[in-house]
PDB file of N, CA and C in Angstrom:
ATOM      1  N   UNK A   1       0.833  -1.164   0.000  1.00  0.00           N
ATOM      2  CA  UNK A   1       0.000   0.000   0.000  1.00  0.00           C
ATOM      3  C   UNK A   1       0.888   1.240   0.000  1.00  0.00           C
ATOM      4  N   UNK A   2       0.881   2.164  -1.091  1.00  0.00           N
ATOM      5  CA  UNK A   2       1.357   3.205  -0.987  1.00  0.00           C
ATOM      6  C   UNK A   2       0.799   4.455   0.493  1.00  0.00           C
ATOM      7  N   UNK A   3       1.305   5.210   0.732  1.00  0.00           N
ATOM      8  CA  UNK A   3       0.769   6.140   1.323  1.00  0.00           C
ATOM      9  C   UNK A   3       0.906   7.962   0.917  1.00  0.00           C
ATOM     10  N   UNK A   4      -0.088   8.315   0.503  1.00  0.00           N
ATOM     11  CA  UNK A   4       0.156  10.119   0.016  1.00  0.00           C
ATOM     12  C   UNK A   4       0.791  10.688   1.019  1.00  0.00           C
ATOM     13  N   UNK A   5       1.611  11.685   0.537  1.00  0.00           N
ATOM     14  CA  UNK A   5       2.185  12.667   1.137  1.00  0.00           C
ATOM     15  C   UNK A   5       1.357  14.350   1.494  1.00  0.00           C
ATOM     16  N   UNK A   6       1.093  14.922   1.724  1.00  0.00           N
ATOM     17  CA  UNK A   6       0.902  15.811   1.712  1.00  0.00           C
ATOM     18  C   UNK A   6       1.419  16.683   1.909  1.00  0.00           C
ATOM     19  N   UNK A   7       1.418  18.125   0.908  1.00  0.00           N
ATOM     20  CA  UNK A   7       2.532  18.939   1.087  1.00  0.00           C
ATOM     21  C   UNK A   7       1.572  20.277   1.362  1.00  0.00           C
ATOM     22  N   UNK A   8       2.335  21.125   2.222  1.00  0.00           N
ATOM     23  CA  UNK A   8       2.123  21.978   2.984  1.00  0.00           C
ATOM     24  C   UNK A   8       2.045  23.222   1.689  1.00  0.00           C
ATOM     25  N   UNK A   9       1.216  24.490   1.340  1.00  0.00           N
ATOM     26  CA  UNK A   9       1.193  25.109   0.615  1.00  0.00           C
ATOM     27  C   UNK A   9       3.037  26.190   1.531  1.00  0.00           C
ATOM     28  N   UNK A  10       3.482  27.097   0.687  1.00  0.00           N
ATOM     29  CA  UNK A  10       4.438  27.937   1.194  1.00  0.00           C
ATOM     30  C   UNK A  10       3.845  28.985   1.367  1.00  0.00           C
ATOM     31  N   UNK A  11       3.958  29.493   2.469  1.00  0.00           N
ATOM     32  CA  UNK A  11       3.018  31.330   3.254  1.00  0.00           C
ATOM     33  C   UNK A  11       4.164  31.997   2.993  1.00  0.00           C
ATOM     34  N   UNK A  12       3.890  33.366   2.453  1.00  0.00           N
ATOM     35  CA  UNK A  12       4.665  34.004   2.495  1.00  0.00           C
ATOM     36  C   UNK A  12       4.304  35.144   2.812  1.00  0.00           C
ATOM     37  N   UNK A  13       4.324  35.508   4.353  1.00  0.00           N
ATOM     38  CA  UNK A  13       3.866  36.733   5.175  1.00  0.00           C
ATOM     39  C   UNK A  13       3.659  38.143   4.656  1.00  0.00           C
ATOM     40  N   UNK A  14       4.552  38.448   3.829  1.00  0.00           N
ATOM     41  CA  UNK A  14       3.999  39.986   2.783  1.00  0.00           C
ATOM     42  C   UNK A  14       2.377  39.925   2.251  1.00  0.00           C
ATOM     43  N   UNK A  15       2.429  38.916   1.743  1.00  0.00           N
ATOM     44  CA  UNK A  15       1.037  38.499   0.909  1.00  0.00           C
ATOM     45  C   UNK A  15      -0.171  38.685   1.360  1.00  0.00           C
ATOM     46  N   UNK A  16       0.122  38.307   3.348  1.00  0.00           N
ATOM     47  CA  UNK A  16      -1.160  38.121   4.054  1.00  0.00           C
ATOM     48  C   UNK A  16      -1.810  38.935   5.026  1.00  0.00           C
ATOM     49  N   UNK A  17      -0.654  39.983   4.424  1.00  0.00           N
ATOM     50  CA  UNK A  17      -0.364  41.333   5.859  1.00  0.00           C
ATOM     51  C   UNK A  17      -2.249  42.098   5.829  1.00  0.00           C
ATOM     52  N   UNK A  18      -2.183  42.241   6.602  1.00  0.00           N
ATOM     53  CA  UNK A  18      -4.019  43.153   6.985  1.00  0.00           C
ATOM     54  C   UNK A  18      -3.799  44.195   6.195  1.00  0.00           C
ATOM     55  N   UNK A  19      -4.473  44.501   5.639  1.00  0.00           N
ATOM     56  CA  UNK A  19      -4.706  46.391   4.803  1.00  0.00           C
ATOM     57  C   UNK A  19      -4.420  47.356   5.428  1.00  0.00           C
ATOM     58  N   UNK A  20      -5.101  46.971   6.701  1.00  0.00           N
ATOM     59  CA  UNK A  20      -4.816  48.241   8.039  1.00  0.00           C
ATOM     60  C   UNK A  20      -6.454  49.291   7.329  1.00  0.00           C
ATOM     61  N   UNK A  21      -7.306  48.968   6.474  1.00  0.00           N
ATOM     62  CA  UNK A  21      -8.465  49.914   6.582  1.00  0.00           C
ATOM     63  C   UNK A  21      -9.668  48.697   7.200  1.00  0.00           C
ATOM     64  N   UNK A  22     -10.163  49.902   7.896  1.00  0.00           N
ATOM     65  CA  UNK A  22     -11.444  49.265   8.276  1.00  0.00           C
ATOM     66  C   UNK A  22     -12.509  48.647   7.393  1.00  0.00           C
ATOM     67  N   UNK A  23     -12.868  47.431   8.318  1.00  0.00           N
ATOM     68  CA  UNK A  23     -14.069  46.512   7.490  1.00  0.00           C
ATOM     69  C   UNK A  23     -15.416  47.202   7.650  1.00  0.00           C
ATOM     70  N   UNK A  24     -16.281  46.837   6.981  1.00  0.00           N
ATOM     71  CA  UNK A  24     -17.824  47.500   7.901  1.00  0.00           C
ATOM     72  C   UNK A  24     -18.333  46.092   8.505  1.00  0.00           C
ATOM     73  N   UNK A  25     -18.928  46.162   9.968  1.00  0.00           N
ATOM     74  CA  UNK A  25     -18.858  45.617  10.882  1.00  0.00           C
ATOM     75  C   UNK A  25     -20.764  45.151  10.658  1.00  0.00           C
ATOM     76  N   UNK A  26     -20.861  44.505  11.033  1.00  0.00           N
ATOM     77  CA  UNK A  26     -22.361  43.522  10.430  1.00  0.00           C
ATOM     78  C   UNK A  26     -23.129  44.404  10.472  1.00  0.00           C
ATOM     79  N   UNK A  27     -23.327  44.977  11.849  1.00  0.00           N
ATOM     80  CA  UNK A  27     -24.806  45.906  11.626  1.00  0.00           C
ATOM     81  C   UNK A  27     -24.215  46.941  10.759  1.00  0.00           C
ATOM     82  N   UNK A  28     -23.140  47.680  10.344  1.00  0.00           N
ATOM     83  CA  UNK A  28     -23.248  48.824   9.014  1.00  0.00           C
ATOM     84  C   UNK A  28     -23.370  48.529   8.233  1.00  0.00           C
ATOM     85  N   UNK A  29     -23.005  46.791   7.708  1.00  0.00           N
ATOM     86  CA  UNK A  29     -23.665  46.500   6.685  1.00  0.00           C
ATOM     87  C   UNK A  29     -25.275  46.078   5.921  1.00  0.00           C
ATOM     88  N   UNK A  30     -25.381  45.733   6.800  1.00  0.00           N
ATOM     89  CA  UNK A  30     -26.868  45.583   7.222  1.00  0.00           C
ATOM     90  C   UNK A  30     -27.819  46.998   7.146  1.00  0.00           C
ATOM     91  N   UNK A  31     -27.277  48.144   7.331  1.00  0.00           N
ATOM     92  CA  UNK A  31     -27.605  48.873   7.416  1.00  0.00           C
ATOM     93  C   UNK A  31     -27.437  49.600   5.750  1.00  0.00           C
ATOM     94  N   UNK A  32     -26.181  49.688   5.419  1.00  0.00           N
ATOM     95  CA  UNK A  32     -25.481  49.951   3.815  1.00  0.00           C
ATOM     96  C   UNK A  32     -26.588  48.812   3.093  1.00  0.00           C
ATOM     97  N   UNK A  33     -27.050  47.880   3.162  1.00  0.00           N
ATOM     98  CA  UNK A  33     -27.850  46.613   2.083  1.00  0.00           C
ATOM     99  C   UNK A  33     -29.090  47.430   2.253  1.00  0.00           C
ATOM    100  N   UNK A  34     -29.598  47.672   3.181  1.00  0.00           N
ATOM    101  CA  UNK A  34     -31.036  48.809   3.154  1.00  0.00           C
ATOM    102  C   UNK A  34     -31.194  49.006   2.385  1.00  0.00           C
ATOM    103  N   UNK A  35     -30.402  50.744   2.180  1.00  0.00           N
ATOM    104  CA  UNK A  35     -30.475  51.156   1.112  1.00  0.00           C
ATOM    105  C   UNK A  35     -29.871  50.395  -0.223  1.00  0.00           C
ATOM    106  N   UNK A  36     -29.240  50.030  -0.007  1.00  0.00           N
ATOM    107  CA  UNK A  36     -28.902  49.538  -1.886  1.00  0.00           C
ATOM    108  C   UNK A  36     -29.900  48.820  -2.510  1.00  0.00           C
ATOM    109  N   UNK A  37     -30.255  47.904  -1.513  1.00  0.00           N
ATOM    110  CA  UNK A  37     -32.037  46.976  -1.891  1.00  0.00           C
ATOM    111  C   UNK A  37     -32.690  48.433  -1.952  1.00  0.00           C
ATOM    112  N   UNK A  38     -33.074  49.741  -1.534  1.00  0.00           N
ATOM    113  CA  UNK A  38     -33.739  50.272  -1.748  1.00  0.00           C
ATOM    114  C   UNK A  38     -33.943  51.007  -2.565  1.00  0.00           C
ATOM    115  N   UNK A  39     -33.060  51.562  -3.567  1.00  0.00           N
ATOM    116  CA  UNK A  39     -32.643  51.902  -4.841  1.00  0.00           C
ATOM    117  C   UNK A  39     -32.066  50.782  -5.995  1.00  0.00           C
ATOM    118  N   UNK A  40     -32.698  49.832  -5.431  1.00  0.00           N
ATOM    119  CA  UNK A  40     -32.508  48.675  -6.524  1.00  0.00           C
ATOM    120  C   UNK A  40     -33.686  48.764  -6.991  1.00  0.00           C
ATOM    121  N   UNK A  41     -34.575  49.388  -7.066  1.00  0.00           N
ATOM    122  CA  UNK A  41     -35.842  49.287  -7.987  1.00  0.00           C
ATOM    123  C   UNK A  41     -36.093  50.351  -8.823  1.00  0.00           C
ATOM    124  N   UNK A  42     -36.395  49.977 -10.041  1.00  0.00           N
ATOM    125  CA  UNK A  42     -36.508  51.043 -10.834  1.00  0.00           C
ATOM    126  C   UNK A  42     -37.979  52.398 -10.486  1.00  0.00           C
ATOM    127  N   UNK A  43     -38.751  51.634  -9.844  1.00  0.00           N
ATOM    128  CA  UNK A  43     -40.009  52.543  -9.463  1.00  0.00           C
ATOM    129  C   UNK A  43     -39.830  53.225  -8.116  1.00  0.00           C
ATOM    130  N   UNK A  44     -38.763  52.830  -7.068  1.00  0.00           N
ATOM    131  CA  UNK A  44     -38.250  53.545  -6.112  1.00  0.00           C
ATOM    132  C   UNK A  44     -37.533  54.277  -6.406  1.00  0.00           C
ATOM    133  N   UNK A  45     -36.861  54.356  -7.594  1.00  0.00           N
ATOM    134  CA  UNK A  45     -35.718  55.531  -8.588  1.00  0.00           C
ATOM    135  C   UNK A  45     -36.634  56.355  -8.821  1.00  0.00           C
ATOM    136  N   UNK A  46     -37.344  56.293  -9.332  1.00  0.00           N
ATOM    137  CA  UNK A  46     -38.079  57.006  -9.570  1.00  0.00           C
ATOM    138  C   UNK A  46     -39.026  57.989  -8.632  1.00  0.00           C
ATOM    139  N   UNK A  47     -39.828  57.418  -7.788  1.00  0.00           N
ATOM    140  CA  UNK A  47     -39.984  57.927  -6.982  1.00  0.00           C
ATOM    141  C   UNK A  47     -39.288  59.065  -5.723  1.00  0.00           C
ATOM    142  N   UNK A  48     -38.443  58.800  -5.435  1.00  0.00           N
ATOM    143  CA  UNK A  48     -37.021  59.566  -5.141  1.00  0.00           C
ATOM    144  C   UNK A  48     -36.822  61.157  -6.237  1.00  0.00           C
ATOM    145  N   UNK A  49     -36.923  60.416  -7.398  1.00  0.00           N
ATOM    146  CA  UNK A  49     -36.606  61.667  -8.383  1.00  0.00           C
ATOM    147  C   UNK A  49     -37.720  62.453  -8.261  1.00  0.00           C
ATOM    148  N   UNK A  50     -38.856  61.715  -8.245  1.00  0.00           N
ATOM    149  CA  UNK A  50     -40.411  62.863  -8.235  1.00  0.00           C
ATOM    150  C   UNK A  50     -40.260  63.842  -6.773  1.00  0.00           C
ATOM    151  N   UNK A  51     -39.634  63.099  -5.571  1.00  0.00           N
ATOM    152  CA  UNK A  51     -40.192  63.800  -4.553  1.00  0.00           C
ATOM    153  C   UNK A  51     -39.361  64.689  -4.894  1.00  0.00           C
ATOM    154  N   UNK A  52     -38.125  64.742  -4.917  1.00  0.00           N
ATOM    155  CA  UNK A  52     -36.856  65.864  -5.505  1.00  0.00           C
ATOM    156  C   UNK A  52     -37.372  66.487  -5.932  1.00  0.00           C
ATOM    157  N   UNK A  53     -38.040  66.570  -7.271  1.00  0.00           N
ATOM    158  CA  UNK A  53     -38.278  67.113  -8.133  1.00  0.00           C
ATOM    159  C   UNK A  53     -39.223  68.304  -7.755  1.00  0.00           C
ATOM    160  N   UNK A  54     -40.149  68.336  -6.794  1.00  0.00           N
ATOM    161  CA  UNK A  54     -41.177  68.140  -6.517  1.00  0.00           C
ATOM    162  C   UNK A  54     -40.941  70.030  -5.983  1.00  0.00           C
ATOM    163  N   UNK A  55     -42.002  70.508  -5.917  1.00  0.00           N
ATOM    164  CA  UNK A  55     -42.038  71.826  -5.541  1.00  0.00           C
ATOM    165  C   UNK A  55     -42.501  72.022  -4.122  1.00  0.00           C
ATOM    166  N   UNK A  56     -41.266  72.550  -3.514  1.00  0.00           N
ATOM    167  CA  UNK A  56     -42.026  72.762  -1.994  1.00  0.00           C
ATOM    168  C   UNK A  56     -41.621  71.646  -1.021  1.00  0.00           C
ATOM    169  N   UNK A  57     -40.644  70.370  -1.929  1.00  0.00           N
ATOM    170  CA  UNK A  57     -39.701  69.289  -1.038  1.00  0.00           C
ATOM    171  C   UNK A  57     -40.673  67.973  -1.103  1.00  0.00           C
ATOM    172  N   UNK A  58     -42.244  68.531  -1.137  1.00  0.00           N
ATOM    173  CA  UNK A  58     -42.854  67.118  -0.585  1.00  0.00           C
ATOM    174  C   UNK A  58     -43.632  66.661  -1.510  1.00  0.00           C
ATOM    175  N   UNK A  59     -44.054  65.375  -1.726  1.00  0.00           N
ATOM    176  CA  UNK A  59     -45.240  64.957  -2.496  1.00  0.00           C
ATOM    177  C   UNK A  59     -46.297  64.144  -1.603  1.00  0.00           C
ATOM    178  N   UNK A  60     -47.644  64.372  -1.757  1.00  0.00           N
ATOM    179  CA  UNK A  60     -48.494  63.886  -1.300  1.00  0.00           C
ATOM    180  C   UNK A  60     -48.562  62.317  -2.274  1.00  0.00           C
ATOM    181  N   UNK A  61     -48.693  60.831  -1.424  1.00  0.00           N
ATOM    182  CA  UNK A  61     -49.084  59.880  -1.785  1.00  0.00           C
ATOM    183  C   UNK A  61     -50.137  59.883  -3.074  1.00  0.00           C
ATOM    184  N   UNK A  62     -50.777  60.196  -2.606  1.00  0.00           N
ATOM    185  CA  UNK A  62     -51.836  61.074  -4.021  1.00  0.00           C
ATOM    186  C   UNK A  62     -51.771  61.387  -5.271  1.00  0.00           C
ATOM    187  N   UNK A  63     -50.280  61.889  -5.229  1.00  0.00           N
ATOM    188  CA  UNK A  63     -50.063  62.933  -6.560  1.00  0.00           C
ATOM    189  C   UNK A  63     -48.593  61.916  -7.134  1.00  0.00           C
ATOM    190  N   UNK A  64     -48.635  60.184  -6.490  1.00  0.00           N
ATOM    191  CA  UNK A  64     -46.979  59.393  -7.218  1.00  0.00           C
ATOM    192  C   UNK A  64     -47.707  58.443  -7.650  1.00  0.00           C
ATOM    193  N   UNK A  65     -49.411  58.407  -7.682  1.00  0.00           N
ATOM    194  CA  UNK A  65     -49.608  56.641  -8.328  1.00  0.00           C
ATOM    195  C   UNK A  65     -49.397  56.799  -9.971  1.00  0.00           C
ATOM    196  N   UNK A  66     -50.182  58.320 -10.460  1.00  0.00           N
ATOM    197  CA  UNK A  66     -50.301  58.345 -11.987  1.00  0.00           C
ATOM    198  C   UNK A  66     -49.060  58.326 -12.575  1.00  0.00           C
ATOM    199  N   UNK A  67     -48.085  59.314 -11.999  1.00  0.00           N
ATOM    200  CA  UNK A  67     -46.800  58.994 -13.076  1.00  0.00           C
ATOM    201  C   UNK A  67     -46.006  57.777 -12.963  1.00  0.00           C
ATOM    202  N   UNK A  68     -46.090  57.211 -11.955  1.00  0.00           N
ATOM    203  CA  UNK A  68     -45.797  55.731 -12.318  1.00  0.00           C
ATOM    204  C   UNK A  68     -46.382  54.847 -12.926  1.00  0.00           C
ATOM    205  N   UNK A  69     -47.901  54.788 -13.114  1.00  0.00           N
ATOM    206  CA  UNK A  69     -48.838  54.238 -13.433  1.00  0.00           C
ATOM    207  C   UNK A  69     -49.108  52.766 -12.381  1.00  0.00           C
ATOM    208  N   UNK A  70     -48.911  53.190 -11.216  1.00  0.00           N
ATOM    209  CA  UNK A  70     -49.161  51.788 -10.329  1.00  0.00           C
ATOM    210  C   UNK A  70     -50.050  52.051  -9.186  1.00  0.00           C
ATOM    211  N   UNK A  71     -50.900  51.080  -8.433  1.00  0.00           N
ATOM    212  CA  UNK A  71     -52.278  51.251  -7.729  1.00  0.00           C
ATOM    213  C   UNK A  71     -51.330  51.884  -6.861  1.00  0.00           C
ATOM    214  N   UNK A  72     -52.143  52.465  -5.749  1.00  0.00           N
ATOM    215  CA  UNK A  72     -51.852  53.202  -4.918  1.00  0.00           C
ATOM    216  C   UNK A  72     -51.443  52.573  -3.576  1.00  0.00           C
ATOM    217  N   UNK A  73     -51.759  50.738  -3.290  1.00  0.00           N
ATOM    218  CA  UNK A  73     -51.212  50.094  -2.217  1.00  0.00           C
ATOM    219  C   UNK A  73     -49.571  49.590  -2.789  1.00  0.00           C
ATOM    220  N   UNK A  74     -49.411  49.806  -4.180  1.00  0.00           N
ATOM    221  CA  UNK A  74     -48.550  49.231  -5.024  1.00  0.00           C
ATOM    222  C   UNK A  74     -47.041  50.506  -4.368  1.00  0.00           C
ATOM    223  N   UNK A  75     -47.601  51.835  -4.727  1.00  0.00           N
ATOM    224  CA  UNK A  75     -47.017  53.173  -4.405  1.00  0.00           C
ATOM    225  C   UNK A  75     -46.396  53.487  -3.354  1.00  0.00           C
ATOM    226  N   UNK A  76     -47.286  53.139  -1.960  1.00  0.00           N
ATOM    227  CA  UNK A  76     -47.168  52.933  -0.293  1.00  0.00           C
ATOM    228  C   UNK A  76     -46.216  52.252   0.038  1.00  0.00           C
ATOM    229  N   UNK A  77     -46.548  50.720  -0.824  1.00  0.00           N
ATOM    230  CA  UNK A  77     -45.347  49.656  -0.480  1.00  0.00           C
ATOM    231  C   UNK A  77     -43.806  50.648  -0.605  1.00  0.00           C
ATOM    232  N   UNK A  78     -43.619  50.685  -1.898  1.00  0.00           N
ATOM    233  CA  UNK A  78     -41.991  51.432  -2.627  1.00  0.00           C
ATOM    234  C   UNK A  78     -42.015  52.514  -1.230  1.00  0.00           C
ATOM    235  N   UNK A  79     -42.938  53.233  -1.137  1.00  0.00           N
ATOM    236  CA  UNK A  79     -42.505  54.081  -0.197  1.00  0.00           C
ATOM    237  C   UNK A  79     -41.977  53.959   1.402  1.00  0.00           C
ATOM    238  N   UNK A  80     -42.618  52.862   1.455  1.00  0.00           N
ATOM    239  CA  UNK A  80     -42.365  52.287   3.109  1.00  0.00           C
ATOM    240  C   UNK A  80     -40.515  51.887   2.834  1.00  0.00           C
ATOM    241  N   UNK A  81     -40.350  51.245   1.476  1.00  0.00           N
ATOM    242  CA  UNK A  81     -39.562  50.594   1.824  1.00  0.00           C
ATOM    243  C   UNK A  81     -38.150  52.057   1.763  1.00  0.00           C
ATOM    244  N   UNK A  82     -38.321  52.818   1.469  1.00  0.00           N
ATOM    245  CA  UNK A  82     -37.734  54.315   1.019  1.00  0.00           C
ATOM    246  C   UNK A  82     -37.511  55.016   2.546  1.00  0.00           C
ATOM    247  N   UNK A  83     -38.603  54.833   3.108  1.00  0.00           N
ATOM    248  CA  UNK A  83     -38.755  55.443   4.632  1.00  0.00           C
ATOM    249  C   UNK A  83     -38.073  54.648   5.819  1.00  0.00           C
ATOM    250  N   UNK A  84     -38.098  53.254   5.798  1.00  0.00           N
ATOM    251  CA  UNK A  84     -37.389  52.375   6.193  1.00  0.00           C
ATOM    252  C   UNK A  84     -35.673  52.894   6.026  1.00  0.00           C
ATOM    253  N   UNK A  85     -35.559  52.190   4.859  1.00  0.00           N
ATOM    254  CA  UNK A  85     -33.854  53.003   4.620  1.00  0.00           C
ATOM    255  C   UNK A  85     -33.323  53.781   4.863  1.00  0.00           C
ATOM    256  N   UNK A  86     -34.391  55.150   5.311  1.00  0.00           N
ATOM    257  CA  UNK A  86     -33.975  55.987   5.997  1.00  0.00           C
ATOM    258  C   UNK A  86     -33.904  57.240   4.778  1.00  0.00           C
ATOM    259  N   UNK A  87     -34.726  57.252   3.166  1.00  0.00           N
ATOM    260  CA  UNK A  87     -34.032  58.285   2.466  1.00  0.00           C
ATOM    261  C   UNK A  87     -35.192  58.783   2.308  1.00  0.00           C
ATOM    262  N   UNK A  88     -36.642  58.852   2.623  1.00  0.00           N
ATOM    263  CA  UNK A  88     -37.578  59.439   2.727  1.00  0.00           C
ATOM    264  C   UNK A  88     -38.541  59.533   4.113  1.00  0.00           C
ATOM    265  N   UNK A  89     -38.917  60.709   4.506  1.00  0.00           N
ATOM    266  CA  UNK A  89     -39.445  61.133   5.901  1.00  0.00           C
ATOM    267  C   UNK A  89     -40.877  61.089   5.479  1.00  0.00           C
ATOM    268  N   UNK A  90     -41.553  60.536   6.262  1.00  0.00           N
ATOM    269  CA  UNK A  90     -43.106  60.388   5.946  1.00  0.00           C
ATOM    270  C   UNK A  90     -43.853  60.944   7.342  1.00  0.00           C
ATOM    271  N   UNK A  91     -44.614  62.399   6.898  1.00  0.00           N
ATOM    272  CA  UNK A  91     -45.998  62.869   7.582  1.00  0.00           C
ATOM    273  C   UNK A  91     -47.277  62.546   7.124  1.00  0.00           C
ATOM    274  N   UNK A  92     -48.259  62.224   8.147  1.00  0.00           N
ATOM    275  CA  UNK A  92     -49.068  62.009   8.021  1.00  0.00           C
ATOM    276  C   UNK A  92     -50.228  63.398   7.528  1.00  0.00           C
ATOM    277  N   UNK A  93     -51.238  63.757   7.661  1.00  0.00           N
ATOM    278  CA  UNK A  93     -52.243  64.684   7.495  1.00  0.00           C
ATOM    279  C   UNK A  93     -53.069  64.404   7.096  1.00  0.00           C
ATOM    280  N   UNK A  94     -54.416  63.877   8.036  1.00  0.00           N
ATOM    281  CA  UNK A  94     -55.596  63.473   7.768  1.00  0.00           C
ATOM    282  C   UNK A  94     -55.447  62.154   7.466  1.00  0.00           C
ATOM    283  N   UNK A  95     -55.870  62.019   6.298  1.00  0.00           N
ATOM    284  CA  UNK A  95     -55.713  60.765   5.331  1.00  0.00           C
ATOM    285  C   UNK A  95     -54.788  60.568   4.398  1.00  0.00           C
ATOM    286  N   UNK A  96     -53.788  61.680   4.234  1.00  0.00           N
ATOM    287  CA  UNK A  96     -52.809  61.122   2.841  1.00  0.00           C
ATOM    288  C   UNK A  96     -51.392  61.360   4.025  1.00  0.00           C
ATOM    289  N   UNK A  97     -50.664  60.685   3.400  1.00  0.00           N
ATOM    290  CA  UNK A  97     -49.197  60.921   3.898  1.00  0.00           C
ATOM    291  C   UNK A  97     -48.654  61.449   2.704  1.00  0.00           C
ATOM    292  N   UNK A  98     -47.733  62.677   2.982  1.00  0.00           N
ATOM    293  CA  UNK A  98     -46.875  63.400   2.099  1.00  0.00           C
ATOM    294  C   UNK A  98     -45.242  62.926   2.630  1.00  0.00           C
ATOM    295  N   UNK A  99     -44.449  62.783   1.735  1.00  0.00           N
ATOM    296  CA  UNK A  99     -42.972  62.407   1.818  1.00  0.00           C
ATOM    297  C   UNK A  99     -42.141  63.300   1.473  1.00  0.00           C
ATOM    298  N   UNK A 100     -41.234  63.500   1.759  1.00  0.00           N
ATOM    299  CA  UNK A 100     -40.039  64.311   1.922  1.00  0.00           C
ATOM    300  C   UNK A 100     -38.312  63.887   1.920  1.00  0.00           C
ATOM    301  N   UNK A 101     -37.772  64.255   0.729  1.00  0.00           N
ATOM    302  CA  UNK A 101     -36.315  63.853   1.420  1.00  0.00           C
ATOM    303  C   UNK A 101     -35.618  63.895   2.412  1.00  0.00           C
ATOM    304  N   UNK A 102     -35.435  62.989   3.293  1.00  0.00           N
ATOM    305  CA  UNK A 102     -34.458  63.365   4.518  1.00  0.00           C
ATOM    306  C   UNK A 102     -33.147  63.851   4.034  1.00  0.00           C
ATOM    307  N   UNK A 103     -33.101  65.314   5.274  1.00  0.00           N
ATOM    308  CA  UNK A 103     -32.017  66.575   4.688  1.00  0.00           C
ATOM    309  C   UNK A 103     -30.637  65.437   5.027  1.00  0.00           C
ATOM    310  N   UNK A 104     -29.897  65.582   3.804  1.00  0.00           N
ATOM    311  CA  UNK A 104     -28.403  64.926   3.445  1.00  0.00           C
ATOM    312  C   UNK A 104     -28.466  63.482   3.103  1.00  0.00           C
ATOM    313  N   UNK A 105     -29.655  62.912   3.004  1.00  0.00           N
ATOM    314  CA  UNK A 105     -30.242  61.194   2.526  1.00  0.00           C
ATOM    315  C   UNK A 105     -29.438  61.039   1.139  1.00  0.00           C
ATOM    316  N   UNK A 106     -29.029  61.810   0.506  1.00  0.00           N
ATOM    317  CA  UNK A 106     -28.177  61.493  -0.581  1.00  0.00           C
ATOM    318  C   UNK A 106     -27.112  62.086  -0.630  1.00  0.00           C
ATOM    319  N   UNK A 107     -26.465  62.962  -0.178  1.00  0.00           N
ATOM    320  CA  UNK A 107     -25.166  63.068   0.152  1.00  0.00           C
ATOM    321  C   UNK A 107     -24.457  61.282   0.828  1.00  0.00           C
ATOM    322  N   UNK A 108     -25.628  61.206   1.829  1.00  0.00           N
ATOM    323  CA  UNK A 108     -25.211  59.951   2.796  1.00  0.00           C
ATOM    324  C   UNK A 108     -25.097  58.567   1.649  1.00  0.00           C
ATOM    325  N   UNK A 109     -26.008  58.415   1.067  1.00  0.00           N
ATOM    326  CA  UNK A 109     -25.680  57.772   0.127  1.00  0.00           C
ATOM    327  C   UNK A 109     -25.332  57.339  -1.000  1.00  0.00           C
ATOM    328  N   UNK A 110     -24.525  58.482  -1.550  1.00  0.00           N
ATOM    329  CA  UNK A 110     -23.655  58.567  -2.782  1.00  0.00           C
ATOM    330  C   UNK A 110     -21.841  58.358  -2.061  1.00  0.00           C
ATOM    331  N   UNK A 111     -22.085  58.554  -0.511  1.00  0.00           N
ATOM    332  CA  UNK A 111     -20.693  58.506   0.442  1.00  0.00           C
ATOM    333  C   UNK A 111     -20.788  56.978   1.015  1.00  0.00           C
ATOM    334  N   UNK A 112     -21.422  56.242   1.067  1.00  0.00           N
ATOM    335  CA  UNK A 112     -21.282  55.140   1.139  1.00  0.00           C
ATOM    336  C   UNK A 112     -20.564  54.408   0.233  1.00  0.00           C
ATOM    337  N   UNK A 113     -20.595  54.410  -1.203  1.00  0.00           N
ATOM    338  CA  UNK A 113     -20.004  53.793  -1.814  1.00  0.00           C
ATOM    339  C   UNK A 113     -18.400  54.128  -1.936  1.00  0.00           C
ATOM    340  N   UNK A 114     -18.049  55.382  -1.595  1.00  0.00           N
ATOM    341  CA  UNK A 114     -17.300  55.775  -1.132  1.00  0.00           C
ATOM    342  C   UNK A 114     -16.291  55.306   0.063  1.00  0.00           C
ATOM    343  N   UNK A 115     -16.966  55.536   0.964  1.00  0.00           N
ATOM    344  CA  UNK A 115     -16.386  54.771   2.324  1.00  0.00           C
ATOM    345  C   UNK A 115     -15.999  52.830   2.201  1.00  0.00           C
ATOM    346  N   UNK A 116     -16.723  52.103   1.158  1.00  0.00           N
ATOM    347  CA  UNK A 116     -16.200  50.968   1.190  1.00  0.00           C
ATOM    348  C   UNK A 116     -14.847  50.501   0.867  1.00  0.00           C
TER     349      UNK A 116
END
């Protein structure tokens, strides 16, 4: 019966040295995937651009189903998930909720990709 040898790969310590920059640590990433899932949709792009766009900072729920052309529980959803992430501020009034960019929500996340 023969028997294998096994050979040891060669380390060569330059190769394996740490970067010395910081990792992002679970919950910032977790936090960084938010948003990127949250601008991974083309109708949340959009939406984003309308409220921007928008005169006076805010859009009423009301006034984002037609230019997208999607029902209005369809609209709410994208938006929750926008408000969640943290890049749109949602007031209530009466019966409609109006949205708003949170002040520096895109500074913050055009610097994320940055910081990785």
């Amino acid at each position: 019966m023969t028997s294998l040898q096994t050979v040891e790969p060669a380390v060569d310590d330059a190769c394996c040295a740490p970067s010395g920059q910081a990792a992002l640590d679970a919950e910032e990433a977790q936090r960084t995937a938010l948003v990127f899932k949250a601008l991974a949709d083309p109708n949340r792009l959009r939406l984003l651009s309308i409220v921007k766009a928008t005169g006076g900072g805010e859009a009423c729920v009301c006034d984002l189903t037609e230019p997208l052309d999607l029902s209005q529980p369809t609209v709410s959803h994208h938006l929750k998930i926008l408000v969640d992430a943290r890049l749109l501020h949602r007031e209530k009034r009466g019966t409609w909720a109006y949205y708003s960019l949170v002040p520096g929500a895109i500074e913050r996340t055009a610097g994320l990709l940055a910081s990785l």
